[in-house]
Protein backbone atom coordinates (compact mmCIF):
# COMPACT_ATOMS: atom_id res chain seq x y z
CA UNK A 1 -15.13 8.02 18.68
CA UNK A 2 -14.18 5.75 15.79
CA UNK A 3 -11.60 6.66 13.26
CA UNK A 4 -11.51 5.73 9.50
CA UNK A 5 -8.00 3.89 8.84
CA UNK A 6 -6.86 5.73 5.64
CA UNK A 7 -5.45 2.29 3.52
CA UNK A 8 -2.14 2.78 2.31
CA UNK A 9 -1.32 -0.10 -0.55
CA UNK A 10 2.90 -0.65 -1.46
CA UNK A 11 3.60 -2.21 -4.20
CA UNK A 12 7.30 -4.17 -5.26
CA UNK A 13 8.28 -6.56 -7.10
CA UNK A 14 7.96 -9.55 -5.53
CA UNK A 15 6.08 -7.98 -2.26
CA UNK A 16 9.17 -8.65 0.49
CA UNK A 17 10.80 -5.37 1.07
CA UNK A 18 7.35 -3.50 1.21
CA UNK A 19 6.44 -5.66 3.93
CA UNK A 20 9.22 -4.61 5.84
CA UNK A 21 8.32 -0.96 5.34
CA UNK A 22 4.58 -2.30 6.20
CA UNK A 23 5.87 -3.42 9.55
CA UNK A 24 7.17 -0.09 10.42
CA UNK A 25 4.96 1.55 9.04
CA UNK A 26 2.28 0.22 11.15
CA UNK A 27 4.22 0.48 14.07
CA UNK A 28 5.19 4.00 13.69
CA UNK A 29 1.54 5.29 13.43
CA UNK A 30 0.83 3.03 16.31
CA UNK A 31 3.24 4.95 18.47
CA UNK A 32 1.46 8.16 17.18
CA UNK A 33 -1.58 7.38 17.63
CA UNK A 34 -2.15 7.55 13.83
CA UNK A 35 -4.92 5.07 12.55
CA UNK A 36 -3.89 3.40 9.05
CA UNK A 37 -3.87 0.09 7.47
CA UNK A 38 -1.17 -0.95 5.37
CA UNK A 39 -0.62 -3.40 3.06
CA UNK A 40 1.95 -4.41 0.90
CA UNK A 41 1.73 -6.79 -2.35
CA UNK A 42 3.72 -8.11 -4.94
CA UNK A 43 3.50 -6.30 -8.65
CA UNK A 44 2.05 -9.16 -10.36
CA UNK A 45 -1.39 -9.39 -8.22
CA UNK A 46 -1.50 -5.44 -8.22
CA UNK A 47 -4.24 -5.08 -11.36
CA UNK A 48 -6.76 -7.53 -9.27
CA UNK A 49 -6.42 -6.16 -6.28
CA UNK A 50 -6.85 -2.29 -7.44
CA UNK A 51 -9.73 -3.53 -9.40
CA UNK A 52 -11.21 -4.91 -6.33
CA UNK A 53 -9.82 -3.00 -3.25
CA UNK A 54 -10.14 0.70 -2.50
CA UNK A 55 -7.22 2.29 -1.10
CA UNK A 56 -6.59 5.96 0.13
CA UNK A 57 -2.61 5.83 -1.03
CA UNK A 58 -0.59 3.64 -3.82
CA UNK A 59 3.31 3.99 -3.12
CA UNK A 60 5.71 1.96 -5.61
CA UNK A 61 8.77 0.49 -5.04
CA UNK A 62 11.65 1.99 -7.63
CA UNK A 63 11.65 -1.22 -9.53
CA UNK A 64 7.96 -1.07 -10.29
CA UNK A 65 7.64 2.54 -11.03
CA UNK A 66 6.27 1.99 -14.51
CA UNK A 67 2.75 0.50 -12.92
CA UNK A 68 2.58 4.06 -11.79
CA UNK A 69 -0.39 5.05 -14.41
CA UNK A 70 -1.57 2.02 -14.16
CA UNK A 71 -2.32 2.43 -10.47
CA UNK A 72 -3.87 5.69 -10.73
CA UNK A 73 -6.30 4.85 -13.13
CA UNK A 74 -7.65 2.29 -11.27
CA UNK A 75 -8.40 4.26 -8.39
């Protein structure tokens, strides 16, 4: 039986320690058997891509914590 991959979306920055987190991320569910997709962006493409992309969960980096209404507004 097929799983949906809940899409979880981090945001940063400039995009390079999310996709660090990404990376384990992905391989942590892996282990576990957990089915997700992650992806992780930089702060300045974040508007297009929410306006565009569905995604089940947004988590911001500290140092982009004020796109936080943004984020869930476009959702």
């Amino acid at each position: 039986m097929a799983m949906d991959k809940n899409r979880i979306l981090l945001i940063c920055s400039a995009g390079m320690s999310t996709s660090m987190l990404m990376t384990k991320m992905q391989k942590c569910a892996e282990e576990r058997g957990i089915y997700i997709e992650v992806m992780a962006i930089a702060s300045t493409i974040a508007d297009k891509f929410l306006a565009k992309e569905k995604v089940d969960v947004v988590l911001l980096g500290p140092q982009v914590k004020y796109l936080r209404g943004r984020a869930e507004h476009k959702q």
